[in-house]
N, C-alpha and C. Protein backbone atom coordinates (compact mmCIF):
# COMPACT_ATOMS: atom_id res chain seq x y z
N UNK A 1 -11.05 23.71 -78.93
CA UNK A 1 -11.81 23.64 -77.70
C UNK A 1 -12.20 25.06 -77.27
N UNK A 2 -13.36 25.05 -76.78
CA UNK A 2 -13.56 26.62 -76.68
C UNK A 2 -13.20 27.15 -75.34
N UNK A 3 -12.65 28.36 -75.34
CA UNK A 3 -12.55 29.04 -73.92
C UNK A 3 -13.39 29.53 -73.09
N UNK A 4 -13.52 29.49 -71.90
CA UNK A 4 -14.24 29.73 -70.88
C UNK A 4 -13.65 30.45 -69.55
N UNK A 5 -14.38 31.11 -69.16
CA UNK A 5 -13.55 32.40 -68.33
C UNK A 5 -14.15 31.89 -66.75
N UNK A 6 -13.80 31.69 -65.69
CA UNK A 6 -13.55 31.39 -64.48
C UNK A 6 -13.38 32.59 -63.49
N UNK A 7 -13.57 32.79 -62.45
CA UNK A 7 -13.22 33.38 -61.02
C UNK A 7 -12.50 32.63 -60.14
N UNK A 8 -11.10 33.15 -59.85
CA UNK A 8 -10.83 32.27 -58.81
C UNK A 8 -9.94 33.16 -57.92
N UNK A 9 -10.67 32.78 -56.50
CA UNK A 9 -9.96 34.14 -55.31
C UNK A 9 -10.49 35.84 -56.31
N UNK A 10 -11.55 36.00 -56.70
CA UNK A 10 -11.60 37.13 -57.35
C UNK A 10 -11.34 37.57 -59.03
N UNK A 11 -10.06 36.72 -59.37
CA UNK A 11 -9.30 36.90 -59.87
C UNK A 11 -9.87 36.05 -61.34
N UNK A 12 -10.15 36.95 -62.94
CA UNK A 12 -10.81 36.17 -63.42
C UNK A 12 -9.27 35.24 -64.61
N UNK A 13 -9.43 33.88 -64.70
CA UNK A 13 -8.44 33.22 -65.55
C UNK A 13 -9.45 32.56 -66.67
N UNK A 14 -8.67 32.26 -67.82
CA UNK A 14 -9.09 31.51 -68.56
C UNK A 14 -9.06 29.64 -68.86
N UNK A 15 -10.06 29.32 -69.07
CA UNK A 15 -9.88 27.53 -68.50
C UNK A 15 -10.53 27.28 -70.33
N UNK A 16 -10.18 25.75 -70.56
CA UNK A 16 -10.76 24.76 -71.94
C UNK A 16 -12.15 24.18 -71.50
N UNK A 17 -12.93 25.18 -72.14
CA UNK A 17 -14.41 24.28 -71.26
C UNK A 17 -14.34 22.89 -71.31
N UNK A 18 -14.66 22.22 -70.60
CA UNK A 18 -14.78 20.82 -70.19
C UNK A 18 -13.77 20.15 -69.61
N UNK A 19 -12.25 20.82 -69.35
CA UNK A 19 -11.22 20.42 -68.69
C UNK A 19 -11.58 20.10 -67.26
N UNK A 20 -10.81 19.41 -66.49
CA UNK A 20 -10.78 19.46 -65.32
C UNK A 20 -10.12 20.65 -64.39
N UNK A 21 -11.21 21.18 -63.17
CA UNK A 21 -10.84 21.95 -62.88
C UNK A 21 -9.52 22.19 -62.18
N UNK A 22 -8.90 21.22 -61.75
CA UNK A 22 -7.78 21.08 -60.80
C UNK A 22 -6.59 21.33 -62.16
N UNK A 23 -6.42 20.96 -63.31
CA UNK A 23 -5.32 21.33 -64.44
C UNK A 23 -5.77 22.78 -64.62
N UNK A 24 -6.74 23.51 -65.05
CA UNK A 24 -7.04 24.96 -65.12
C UNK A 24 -6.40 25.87 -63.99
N UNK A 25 -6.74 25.16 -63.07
CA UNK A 25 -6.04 26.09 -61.78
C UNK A 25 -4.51 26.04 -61.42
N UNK A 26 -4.24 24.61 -61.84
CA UNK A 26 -2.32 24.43 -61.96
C UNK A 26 -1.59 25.22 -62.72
N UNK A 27 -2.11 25.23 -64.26
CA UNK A 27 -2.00 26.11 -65.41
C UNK A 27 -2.24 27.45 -65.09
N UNK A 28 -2.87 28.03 -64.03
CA UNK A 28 -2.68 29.25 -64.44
C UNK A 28 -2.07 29.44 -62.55
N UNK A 29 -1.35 29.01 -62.42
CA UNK A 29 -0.23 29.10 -61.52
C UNK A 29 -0.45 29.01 -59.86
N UNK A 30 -1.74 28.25 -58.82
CA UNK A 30 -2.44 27.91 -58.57
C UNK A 30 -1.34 26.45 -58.03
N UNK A 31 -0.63 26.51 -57.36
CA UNK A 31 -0.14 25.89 -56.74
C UNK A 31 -0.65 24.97 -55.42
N UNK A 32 -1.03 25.75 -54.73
CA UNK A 32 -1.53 25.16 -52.76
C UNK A 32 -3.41 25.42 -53.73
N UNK A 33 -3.94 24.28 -53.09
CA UNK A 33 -5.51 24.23 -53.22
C UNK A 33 -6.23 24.53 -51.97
N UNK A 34 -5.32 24.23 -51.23
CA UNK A 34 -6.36 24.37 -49.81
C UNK A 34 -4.98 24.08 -48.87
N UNK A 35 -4.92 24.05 -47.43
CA UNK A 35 -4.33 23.62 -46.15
C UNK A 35 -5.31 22.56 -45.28
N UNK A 36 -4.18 21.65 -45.32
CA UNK A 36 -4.77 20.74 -43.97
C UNK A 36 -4.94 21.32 -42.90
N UNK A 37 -5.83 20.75 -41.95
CA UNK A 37 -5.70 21.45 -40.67
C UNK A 37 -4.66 21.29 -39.14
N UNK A 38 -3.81 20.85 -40.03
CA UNK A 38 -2.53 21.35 -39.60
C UNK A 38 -1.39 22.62 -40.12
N UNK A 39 -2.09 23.27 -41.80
CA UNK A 39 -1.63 23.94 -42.21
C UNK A 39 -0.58 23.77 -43.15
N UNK A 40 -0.43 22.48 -43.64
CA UNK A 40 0.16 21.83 -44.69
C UNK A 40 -0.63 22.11 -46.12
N UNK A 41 0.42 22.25 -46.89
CA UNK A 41 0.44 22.70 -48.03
C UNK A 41 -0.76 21.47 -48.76
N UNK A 42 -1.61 21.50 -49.63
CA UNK A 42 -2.34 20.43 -49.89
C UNK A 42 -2.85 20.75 -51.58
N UNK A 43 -2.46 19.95 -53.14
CA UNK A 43 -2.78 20.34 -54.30
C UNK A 43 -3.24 18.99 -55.13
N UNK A 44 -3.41 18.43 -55.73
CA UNK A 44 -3.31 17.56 -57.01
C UNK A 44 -2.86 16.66 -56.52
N UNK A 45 -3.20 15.37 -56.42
CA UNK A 45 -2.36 13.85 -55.25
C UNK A 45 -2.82 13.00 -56.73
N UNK A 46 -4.25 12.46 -56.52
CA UNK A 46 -4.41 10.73 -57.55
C UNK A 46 -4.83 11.32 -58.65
N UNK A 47 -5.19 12.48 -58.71
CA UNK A 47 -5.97 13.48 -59.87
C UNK A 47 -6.99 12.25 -60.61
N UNK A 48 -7.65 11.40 -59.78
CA UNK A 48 -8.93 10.67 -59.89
C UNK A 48 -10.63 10.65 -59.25
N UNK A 49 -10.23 11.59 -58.10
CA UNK A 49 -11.44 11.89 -57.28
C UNK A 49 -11.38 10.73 -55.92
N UNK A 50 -10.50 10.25 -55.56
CA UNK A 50 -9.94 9.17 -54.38
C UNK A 50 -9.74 9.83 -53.02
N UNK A 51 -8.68 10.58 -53.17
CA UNK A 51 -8.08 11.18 -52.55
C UNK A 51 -8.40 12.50 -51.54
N UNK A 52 -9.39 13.21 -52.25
CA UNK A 52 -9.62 14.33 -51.53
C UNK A 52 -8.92 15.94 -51.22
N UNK A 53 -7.02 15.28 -51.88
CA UNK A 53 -6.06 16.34 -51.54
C UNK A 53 -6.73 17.68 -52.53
N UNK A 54 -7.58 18.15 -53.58
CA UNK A 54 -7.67 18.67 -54.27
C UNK A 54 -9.16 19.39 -54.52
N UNK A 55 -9.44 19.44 -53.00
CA UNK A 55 -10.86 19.83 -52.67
C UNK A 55 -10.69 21.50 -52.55
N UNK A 56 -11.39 22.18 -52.96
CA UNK A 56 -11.87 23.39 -53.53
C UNK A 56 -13.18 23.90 -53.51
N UNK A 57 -13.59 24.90 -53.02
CA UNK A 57 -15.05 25.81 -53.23
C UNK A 57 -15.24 25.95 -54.63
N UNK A 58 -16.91 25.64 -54.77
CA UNK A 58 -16.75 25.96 -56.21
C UNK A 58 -18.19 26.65 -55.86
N UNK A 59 -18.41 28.23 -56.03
CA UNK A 59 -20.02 28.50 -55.85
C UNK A 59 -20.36 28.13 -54.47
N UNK A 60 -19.54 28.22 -53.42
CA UNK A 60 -19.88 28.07 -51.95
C UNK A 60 -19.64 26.65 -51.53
N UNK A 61 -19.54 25.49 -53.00
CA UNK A 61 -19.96 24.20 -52.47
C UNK A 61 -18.45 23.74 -52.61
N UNK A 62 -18.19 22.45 -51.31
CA UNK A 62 -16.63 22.12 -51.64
C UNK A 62 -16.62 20.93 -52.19
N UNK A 63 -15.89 20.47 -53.61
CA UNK A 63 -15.42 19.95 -54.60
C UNK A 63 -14.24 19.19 -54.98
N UNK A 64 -14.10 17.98 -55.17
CA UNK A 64 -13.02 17.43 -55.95
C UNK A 64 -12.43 18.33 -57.32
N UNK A 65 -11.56 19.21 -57.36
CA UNK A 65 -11.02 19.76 -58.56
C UNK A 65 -10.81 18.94 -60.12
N UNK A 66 -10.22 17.70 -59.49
CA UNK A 66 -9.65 17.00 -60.11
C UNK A 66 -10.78 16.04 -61.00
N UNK A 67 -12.15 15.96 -60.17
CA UNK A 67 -12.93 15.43 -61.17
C UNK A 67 -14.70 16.73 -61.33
N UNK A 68 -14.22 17.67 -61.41
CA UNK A 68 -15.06 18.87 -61.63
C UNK A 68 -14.60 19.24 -62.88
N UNK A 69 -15.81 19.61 -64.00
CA UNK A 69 -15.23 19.98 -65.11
C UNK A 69 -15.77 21.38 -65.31
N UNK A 70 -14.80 22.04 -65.50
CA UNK A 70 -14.84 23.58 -65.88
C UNK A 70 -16.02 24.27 -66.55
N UNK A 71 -16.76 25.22 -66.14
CA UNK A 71 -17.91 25.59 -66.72
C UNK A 71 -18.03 27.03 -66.66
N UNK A 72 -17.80 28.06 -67.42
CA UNK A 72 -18.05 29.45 -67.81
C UNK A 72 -19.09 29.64 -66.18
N UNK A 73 -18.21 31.02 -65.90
CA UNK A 73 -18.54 31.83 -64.67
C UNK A 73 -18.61 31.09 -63.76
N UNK A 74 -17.75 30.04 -63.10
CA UNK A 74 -17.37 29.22 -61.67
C UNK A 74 -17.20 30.46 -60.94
N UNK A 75 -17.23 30.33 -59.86
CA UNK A 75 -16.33 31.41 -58.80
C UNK A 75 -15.61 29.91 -57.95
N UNK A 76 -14.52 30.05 -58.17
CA UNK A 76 -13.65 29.43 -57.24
C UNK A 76 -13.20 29.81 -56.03
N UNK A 77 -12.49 29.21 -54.63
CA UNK A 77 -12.08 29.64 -54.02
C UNK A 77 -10.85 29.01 -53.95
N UNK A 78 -9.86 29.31 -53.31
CA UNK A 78 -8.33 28.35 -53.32
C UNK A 78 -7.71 28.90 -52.17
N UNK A 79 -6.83 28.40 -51.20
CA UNK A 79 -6.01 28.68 -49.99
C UNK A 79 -4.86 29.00 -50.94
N UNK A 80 -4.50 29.83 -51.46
CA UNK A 80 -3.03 30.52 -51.91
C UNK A 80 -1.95 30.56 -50.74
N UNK A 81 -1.16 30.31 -51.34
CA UNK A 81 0.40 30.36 -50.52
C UNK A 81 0.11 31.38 -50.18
């Protein structure tokens, strides 16, 4: 599978082109995806696109991770611990 290089928070990681973006970002250690707005921790829930827990900036626009597939030069954004 070929590799593909990503931005996320700045920071460039390597992802399996065509993976889903929400496993690329777990894998490279990408824990918290975002905060509720209560400030609860929020990552990876149905990893089907249902749910919503796994919503992410991708290129300004906000995204299901979990059913976004990885594409050479994303800029991601992520709420880091």
């Amino acid at each position: 599978m070929k590799t593909v290089r990503i931005r996320v928070n700045g920071r460039e990681i390597e992802a399996r082109g065509g993976e889903m973006l929400a496993g690329a970002l777990l894998r490279a250690g990408f824990k918290v995806l975002r905060r509720s707005p209560t400030g609860a921790p929020r990552s990876l829930f149905c990893g089907m696109g249902t749910c919503f827990e796994c919503l992410v900036k991708v290129n300004g626009q906000w995204v299901r991770s979990c059913i976004t597939p990885v594409r050479e030069g994303m800029e991601v954004e992520v709420e880091e611990d």
